[in-house]
C-alpha atoms as a PDB file:
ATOM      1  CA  UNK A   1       3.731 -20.321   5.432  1.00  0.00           C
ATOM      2  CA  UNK A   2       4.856 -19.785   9.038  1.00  0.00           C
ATOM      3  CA  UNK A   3       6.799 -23.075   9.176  1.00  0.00           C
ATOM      4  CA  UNK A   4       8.685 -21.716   5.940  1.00  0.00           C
ATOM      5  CA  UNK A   5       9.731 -18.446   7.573  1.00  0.00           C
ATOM      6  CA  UNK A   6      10.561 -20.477  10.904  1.00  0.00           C
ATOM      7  CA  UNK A   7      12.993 -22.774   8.601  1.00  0.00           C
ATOM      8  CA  UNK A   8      14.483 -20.067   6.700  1.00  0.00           C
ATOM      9  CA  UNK A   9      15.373 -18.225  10.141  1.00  0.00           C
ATOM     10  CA  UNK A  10      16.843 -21.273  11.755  1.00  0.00           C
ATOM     11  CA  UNK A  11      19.134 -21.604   8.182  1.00  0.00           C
ATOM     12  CA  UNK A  12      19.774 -18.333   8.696  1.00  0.00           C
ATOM     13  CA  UNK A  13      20.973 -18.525  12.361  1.00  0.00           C
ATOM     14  CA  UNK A  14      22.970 -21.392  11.397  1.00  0.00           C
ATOM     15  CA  UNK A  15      24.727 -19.447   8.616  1.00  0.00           C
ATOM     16  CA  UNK A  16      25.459 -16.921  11.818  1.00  0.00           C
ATOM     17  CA  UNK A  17      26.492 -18.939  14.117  1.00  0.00           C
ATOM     18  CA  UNK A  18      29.104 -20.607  11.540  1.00  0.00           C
ATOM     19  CA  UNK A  19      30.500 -17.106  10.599  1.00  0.00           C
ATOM     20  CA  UNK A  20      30.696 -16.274  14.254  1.00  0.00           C
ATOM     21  CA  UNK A  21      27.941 -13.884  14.165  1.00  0.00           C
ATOM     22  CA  UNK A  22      26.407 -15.142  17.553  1.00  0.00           C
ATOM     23  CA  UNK A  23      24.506 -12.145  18.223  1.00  0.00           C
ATOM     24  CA  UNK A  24      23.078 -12.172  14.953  1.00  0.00           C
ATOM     25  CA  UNK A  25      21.684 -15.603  15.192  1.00  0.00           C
ATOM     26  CA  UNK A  26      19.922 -14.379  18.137  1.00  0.00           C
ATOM     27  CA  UNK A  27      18.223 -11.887  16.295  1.00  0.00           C
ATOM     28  CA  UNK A  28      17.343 -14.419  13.647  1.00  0.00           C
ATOM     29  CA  UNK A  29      15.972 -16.675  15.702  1.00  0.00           C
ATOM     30  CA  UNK A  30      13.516 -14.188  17.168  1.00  0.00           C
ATOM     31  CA  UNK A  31      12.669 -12.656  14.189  1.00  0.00           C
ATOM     32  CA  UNK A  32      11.665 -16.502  12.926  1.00  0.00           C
ATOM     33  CA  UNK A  33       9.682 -16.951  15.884  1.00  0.00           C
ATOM     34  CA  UNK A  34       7.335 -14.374  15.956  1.00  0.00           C
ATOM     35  CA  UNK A  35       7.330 -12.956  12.264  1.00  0.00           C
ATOM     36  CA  UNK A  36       3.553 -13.430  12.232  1.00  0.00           C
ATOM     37  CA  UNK A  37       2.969 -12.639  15.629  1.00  0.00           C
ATOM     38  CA  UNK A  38       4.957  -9.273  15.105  1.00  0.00           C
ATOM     39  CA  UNK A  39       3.328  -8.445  12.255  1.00  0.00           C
ATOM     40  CA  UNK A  40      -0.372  -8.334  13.485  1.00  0.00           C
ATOM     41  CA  UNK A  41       0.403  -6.506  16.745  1.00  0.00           C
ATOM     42  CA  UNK A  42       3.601  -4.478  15.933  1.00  0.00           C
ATOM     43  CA  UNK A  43       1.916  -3.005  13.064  1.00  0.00           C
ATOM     44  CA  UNK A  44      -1.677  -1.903  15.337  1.00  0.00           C
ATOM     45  CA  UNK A  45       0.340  -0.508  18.123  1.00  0.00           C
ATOM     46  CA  UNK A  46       3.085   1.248  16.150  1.00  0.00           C
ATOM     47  CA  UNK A  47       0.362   2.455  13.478  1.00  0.00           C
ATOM     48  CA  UNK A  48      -1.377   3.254  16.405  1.00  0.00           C
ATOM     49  CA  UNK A  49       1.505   5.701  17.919  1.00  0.00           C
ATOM     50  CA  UNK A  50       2.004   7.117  14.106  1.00  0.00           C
ATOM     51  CA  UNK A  51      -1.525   7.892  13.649  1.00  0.00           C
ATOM     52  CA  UNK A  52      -0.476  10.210  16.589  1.00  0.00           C
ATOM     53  CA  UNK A  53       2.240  11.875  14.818  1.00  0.00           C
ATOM     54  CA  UNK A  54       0.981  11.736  11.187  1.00  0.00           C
ATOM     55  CA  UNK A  55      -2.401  10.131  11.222  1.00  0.00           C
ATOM     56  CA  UNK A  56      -2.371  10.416   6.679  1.00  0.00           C
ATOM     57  CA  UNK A  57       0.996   8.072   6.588  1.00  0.00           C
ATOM     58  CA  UNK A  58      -0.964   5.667   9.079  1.00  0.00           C
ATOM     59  CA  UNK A  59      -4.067   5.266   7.113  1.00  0.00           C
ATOM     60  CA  UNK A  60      -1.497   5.200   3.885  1.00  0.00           C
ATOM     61  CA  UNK A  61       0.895   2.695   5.226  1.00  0.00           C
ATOM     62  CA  UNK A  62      -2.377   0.032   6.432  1.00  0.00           C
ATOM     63  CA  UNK A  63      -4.289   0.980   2.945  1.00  0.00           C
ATOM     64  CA  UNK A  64      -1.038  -0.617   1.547  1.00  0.00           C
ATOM     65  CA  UNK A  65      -0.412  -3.297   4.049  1.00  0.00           C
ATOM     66  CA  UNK A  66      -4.005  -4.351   3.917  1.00  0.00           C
ATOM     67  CA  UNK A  67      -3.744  -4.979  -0.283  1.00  0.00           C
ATOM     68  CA  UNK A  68      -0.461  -7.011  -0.147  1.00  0.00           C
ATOM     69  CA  UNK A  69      -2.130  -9.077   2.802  1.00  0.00           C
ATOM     70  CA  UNK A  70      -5.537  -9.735   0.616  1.00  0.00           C
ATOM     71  CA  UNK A  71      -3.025 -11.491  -2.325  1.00  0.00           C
ATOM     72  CA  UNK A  72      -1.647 -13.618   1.056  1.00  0.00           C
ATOM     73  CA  UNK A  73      -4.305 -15.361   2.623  1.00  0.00           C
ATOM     74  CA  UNK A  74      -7.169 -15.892  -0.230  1.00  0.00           C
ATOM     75  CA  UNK A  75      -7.208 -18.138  -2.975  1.00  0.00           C
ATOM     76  CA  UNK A  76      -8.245 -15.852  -4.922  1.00  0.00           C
ATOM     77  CA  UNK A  77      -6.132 -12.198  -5.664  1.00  0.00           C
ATOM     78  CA  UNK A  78      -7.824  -9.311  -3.900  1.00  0.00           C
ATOM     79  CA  UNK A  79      -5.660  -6.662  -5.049  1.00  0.00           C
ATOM     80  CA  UNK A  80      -6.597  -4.049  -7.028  1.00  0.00           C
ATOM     81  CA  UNK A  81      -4.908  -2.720 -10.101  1.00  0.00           C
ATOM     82  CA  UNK A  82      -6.183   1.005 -11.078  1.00  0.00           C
ATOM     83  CA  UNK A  83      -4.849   0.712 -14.664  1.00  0.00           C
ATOM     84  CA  UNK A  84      -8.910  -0.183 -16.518  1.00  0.00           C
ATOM     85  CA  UNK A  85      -7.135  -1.518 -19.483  1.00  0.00           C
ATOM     86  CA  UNK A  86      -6.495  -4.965 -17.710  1.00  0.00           C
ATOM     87  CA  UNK A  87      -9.327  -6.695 -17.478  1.00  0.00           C
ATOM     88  CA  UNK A  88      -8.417  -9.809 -15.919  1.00  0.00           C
ATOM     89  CA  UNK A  89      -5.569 -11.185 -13.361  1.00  0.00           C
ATOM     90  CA  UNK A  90      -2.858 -13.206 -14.396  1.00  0.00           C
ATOM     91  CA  UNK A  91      -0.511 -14.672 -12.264  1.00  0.00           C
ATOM     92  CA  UNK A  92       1.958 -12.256 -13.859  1.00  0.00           C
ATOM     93  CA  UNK A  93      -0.114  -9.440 -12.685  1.00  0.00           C
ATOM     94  CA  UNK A  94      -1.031 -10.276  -9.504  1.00  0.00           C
ATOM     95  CA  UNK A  95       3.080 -10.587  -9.049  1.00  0.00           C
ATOM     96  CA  UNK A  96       3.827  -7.110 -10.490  1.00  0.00           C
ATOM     97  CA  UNK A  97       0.706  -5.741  -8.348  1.00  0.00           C
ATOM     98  CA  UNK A  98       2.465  -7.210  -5.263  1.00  0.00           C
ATOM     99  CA  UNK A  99       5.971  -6.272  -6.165  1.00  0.00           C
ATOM    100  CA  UNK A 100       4.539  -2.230  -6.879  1.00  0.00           C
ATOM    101  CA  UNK A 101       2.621  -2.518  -3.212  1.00  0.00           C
ATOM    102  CA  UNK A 102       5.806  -3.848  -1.845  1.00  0.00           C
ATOM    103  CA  UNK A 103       7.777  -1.485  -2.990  1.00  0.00           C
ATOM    104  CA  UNK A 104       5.818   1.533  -2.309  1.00  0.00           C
ATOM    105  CA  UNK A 105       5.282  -0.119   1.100  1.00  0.00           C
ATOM    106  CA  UNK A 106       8.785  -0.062   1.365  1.00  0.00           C
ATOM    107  CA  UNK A 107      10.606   2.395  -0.078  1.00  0.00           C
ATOM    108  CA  UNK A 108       8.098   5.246   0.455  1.00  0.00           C
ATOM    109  CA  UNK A 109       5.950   4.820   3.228  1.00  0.00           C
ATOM    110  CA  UNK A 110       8.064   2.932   5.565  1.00  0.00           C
ATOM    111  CA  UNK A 111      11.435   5.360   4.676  1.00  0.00           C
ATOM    112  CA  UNK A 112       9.271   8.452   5.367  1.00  0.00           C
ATOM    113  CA  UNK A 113       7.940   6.798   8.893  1.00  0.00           C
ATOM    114  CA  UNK A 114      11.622   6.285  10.117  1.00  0.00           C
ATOM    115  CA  UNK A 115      12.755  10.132   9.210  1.00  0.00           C
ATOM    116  CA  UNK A 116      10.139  10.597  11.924  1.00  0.00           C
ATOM    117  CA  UNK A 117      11.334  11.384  15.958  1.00  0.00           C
ATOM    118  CA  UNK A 118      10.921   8.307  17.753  1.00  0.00           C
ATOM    119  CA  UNK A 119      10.476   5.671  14.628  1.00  0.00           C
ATOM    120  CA  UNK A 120      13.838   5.122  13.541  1.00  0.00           C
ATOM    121  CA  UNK A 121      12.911   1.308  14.259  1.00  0.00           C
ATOM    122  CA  UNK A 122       9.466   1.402  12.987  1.00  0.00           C
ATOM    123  CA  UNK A 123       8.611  -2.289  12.478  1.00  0.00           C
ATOM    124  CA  UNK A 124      12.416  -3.374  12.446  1.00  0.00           C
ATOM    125  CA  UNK A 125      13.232  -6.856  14.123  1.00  0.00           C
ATOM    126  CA  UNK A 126      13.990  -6.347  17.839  1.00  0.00           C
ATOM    127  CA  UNK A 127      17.719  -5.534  18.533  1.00  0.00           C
ATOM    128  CA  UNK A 128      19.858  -7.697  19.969  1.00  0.00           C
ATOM    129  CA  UNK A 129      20.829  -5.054  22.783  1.00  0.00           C
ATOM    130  CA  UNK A 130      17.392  -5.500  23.738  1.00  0.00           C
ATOM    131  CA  UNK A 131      16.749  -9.146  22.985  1.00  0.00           C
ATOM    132  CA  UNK A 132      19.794  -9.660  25.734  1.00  0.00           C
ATOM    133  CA  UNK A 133      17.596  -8.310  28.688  1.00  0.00           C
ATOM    134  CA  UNK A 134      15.861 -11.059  28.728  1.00  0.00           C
ATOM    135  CA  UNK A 135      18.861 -12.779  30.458  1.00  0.00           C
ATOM    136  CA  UNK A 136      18.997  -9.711  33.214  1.00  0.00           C
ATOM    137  CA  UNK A 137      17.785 -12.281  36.042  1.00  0.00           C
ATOM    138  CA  UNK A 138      19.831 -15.274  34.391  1.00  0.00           C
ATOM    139  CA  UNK A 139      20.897 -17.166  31.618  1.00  0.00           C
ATOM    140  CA  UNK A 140      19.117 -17.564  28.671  1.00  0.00           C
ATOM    141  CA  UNK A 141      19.486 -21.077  26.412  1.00  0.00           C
ATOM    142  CA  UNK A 142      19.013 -20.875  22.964  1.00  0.00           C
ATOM    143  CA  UNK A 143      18.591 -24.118  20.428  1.00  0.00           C
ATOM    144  CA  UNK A 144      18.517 -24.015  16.971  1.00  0.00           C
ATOM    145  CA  UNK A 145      17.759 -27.107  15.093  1.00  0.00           C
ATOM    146  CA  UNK A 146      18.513 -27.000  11.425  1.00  0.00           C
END
């Protein structure tokens, strides 16, 4: 799984780079790179600085994260589905479990943690502004195969 997100950002920067979108690509690149990476440990230490601010949304936003993750990394579905009617999981819905997760994920949780002071970027990709400081005691190569 992390090669595919690694190839899909390096098709991505190359889109970038063709439309001139240099900065962009950058962005891209990085995101590929550590997708995983940011995941695990952007996700303790920011839920760690929201549990601060709203520690409910925290415990929410992991409950959530925690669900989708169980459907990604067994071979069998962990999620849970509250409706008792369906007694068994279909591919079908294990997909619309996800998709609901995701979405409330997404378009609940996550919108309600960036109305919050100081998490406008909660769990965004890293900025190019910021990416760029990396250069501040020289230059910086970047290669992209794809």
């Amino acid at each position: 799984m992390q090669g595919d997100s690694e190839n899909l950002s390096r098709m991505s920067a190359t889109c970038a780079i063709q439309l001139g979108r240099f900065e962009e690509a950058v962005e891209l690149l990085d995101l590929g790179r550590s997708v995983f990476w940011q995941q695990a440990s952007s996700l303790r230490s920011d839920l760690e600085e929201l549990r601060e601010v709203d520690l409910e949304l925290a415990n929410q936003l992991e409950m959530i994260g925690a669900q989708v993750d169980a459907g990604n990394f067994s071979s069998q579905s962990l999620l849970y589905v509250e409706d008792p009617e369906i007694r068994s999981y279909g591919i079908e819905d294990v997909g619309r479990e996800r998709r609901r997760l995701v979405g409330e994920w997404e378009g609940l949780r996550l919108e309600r943690v960036r109305k919050l002071p100081r998490f406008e970027n909660f769990l965004k990709p890293v900025p190019f502004s910021q990416l760029r400081q990396a250069a501040a005691r020289g230059q910086v190569v970047v290669v992209n195969v794809s």
